[in-house]
Protein backbone atom coordinates (compact mmCIF):
# COMPACT_ATOMS: atom_id res chain seq x y z
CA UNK A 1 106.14 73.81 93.63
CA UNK A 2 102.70 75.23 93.26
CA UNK A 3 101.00 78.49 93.14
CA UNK A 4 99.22 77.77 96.56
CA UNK A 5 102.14 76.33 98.11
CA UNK A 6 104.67 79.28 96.69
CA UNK A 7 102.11 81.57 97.92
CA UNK A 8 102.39 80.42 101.38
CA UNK A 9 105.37 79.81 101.43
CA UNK A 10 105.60 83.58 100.20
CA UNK A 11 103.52 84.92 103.10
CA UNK A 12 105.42 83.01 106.04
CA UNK A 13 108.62 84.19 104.84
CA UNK A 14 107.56 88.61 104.48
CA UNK A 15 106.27 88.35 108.39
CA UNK A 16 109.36 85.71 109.57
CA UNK A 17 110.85 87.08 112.78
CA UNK A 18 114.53 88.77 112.26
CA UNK A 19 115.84 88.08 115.67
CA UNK A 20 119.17 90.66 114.42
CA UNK A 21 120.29 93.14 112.17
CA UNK A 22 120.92 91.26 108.78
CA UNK A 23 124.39 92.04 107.31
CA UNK A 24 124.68 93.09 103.54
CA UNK A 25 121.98 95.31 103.65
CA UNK A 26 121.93 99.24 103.12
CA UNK A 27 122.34 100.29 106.62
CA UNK A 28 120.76 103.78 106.78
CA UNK A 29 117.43 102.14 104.76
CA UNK A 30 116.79 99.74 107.76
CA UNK A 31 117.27 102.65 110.19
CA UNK A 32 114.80 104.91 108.22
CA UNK A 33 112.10 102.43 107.95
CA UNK A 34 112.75 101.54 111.80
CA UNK A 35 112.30 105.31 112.76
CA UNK A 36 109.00 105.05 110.64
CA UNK A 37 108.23 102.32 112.51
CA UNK A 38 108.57 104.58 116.02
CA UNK A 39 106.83 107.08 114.70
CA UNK A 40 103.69 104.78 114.03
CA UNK A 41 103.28 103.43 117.42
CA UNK A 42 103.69 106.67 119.17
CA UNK A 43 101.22 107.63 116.50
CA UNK A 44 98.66 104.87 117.36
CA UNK A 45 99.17 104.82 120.96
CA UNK A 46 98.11 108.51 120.73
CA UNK A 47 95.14 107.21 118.91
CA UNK A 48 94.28 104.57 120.71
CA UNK A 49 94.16 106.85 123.90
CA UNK A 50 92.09 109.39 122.26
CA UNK A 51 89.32 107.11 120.30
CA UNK A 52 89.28 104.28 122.70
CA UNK A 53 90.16 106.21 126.01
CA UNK A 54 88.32 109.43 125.71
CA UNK A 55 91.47 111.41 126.14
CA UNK A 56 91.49 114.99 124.66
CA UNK A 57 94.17 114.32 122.39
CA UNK A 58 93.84 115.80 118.16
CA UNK A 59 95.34 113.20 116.21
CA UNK A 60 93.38 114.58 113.01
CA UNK A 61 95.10 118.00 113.31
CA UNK A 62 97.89 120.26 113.41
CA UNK A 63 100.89 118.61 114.43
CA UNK A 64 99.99 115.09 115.22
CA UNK A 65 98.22 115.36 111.78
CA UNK A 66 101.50 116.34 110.24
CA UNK A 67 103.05 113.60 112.33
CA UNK A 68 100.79 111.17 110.32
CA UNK A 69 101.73 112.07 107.01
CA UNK A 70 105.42 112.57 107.38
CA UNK A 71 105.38 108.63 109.04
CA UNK A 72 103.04 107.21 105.93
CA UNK A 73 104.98 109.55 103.60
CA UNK A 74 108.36 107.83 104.75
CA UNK A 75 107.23 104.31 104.84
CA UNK A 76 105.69 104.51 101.13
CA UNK A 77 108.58 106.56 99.92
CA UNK A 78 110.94 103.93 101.51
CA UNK A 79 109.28 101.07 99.71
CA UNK A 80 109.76 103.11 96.07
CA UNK A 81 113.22 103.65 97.07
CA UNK A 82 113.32 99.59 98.08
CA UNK A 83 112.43 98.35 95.19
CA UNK A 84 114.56 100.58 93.21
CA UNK A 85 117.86 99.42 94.74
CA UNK A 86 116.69 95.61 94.26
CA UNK A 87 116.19 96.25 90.71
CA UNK A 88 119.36 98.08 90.32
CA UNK A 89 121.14 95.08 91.66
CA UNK A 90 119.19 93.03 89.63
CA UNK A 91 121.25 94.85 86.18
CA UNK A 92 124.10 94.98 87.99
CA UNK A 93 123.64 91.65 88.04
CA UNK A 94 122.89 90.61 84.41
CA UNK A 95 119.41 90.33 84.64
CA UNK A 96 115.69 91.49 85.06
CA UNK A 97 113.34 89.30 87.18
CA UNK A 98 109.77 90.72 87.92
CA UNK A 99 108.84 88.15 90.30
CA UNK A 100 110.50 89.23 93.12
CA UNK A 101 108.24 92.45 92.75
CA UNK A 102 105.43 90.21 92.16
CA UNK A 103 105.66 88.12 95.24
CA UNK A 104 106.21 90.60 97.41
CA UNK A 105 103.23 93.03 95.84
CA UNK A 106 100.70 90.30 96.50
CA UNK A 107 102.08 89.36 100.01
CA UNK A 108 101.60 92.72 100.96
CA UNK A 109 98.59 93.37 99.15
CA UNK A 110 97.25 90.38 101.01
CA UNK A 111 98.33 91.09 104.32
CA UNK A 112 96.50 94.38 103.74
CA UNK A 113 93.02 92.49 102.76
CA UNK A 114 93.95 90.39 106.18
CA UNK A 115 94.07 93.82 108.36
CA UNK A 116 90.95 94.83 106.34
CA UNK A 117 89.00 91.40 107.44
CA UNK A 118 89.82 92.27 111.05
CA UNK A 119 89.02 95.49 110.92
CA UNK A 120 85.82 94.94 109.48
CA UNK A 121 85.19 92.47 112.55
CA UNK A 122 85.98 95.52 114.94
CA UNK A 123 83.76 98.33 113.18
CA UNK A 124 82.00 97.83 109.37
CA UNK A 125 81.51 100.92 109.61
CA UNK A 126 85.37 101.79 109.36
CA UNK A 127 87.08 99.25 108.43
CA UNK A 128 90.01 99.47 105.92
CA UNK A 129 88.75 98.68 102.65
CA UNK A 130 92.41 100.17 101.03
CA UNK A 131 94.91 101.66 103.43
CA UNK A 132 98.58 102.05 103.82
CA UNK A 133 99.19 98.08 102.66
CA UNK A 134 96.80 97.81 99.92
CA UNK A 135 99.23 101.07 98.44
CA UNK A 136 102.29 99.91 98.96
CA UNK A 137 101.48 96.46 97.77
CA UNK A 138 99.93 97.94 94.87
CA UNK A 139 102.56 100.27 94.25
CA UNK A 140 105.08 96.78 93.85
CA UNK A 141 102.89 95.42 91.38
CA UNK A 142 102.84 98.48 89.04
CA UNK A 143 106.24 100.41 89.05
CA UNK A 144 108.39 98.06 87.87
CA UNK A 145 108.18 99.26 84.04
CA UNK A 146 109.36 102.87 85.71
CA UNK A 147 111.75 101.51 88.04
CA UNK A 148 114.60 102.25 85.24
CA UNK A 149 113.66 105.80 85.21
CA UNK A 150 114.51 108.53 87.21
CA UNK A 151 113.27 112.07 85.83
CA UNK A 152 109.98 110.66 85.00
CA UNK A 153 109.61 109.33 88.63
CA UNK A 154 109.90 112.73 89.79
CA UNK A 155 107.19 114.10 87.11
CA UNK A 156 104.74 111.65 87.89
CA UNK A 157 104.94 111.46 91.50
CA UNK A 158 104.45 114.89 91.72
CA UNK A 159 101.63 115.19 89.12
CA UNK A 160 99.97 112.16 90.92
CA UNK A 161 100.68 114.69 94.35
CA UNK A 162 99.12 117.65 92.64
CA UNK A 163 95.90 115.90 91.55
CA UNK A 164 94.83 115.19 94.97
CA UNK A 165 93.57 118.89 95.33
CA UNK A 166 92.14 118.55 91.96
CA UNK A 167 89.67 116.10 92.48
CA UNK A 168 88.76 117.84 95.94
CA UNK A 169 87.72 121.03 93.30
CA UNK A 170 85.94 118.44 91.11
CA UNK A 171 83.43 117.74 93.53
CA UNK A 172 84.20 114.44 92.03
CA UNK A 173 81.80 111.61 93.50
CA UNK A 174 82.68 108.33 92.54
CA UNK A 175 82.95 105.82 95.64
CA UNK A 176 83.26 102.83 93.43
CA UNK A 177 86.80 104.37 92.55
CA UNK A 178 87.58 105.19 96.24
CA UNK A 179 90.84 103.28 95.82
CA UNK A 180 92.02 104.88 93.11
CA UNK A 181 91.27 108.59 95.37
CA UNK A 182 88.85 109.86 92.49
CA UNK A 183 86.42 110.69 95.63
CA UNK A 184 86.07 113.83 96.78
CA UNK A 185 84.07 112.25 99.65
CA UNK A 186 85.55 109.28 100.65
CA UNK A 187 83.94 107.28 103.30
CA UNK A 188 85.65 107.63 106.82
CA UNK A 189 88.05 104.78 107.38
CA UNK A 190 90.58 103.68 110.05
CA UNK A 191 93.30 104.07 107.35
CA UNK A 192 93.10 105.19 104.13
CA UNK A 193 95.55 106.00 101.31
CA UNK A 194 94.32 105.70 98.03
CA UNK A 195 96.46 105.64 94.54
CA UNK A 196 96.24 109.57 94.09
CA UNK A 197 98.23 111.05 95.53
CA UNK A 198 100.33 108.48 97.69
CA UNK A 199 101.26 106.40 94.65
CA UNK A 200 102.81 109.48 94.06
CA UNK A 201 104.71 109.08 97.09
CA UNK A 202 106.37 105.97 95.91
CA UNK A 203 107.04 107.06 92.60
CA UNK A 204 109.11 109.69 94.27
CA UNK A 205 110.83 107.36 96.49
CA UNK A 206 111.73 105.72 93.23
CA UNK A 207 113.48 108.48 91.79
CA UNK A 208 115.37 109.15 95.20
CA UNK A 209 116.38 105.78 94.82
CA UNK A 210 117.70 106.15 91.26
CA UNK A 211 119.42 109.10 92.44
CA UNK A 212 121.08 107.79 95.41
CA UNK A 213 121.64 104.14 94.47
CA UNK A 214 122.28 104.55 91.01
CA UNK A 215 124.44 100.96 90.11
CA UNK A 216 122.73 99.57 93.33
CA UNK A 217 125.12 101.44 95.98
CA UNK A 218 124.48 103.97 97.77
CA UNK A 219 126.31 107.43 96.06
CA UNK A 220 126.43 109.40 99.32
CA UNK A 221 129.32 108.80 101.59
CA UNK A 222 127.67 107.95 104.58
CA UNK A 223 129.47 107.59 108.34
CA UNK A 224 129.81 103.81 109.35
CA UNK A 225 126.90 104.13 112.01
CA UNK A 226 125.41 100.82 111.32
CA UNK A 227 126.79 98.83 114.10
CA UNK A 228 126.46 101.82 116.62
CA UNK A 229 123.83 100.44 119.15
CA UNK A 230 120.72 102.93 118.98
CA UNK A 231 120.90 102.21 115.16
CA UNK A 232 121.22 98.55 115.13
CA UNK A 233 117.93 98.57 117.19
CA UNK A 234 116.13 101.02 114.49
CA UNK A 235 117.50 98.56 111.81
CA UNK A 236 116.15 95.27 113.76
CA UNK A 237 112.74 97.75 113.63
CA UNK A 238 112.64 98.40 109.88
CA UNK A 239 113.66 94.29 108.97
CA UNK A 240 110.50 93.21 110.95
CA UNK A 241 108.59 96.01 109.41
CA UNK A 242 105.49 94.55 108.17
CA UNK A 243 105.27 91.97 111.34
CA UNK A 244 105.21 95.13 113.44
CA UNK A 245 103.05 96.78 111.68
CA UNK A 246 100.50 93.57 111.59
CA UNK A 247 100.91 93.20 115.26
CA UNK A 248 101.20 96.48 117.35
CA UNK A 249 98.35 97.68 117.52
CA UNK A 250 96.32 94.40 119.48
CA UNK A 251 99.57 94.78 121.92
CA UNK A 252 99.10 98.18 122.39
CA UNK A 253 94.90 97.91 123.09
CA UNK A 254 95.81 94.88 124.89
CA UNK A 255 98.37 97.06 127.44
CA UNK A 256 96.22 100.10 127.63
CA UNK A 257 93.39 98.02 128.58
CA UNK A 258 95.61 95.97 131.10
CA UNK A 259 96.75 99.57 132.69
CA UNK A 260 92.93 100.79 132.85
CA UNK A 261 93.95 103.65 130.44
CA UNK A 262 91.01 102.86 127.89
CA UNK A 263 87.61 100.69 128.00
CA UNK A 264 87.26 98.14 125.52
């Protein structure tokens, strides 16, 4: 098979619809991305109404603010914690394979240069040159050497963490290294999450993962809620994840606009 044809093959299957809760999966992960998931579209429909409808709704502050990081906080910390348990199945199972990691870094990655491309076509002046998927899919791509560890996880996510603030004191100005977050001035964006601090993020999700799924199970003894109806739907959320996330927001515009709520 080729690289192009792999490739596509590759992007097809991370947005393919799952039309029901996959069995053989860590139950309470799928339910945690799927409340993520909520919280994201309540989040955007709240933005939507307030950018594109004129309502007098802060989505920059206070608690819809906090709202905002506590959603992007649990989707990257969910991916750390993700990749972790694959890996530890991976030793469980005799082996180490980074392409798994790979393909699914650069899918991600290049669904995030997609949303970037359309963005761009909405507003140059905003447009996501590296949000939420650029991170995550970058995050893939780099933590698999430290997906072994757990102690140094938790050091460097939170050193990554700390250094936000840091380069805020700096003054640093160095656009060209946006992505990175070594600008203390970043240009405003629709979504933005640059390597310091939410790399950090993941690398904590990491060590919660080494924690919890140490031997690729989960160490906690958990109530058998996965078939209980409210979470099967959050689960059905968090396995179609990433074709939610590529698709909500045109669906919501689309309905506010249909209901008169906000002007296009």
């Amino acid at each position: 098979m080729s690289f192009l044809t792999h490739y596509l093959s590759v992007m097809r299957s991370s947005i393919r619809i799952v039309p029901r809760p996959t069995d053989g999966r860590e139950w309470e992960i799928d339910a945690l991305r799927g409340v993520a998931i909520f919280m994201m579209v309540v989040y955007h429909l709240l933005w939507d109404l307030q950018g594109l409808g004129g309502y007098d709704i802060d989505v920059y502050h206070g608690f819809w603010h906090g709202w905002q990081l506590a959603t992007a906080s649990l989707f990257i910390g969910l991916s750390g914690l993700s990749q972790t348990l694959r890996y530890q199945r991976q030793v469980q199972q005799g082996r180490r394979d980074y392409r798994p990691f790979l393909w699914r870094g650069v899918s991600v990655l290049s669904w995030g240069l997609v949303v970037g491309f359309v963005t761009y076509l909405f507003d140059p002046r905003m447009y996501i040159q590296w949000g939420i998927l650029h991170l995550i899919g970058f995050s893939m791509l780099v933590a698999y050497p430290l997906l072994r560890f757990r102690w140094l996880n938790l050091g460097l996510g939170l050193l990554l963490i700390a250094l936000a603030p840091a380069v805020k004191v700096l003054g640093l100005d160095l656009s060209w290294l946006g992505w990175l977050g070594l600008d203390a001035s970043p240009r405003l964006a629709f979504d933005y999450f640059p390597v310091i601090p939410w790399l950090g993020v993941a690398l904590l999700g990491v060590f919660a993962g080494n924690l919890v799924y140490a031997g690729g199970a989960c160490r906690i003894p958990l109530p058998r809620l996965g078939n209980f109806a409210p979470i099967r739907g959050l689960r059905l959320l968090g396995q179609n994840s990433l074709l939610i996330y590529l698709v909500h927001q045109l669906l919501l515009i689309g309905v506010l606009a249909a209901l008169g709520l906000i002007s296009l």
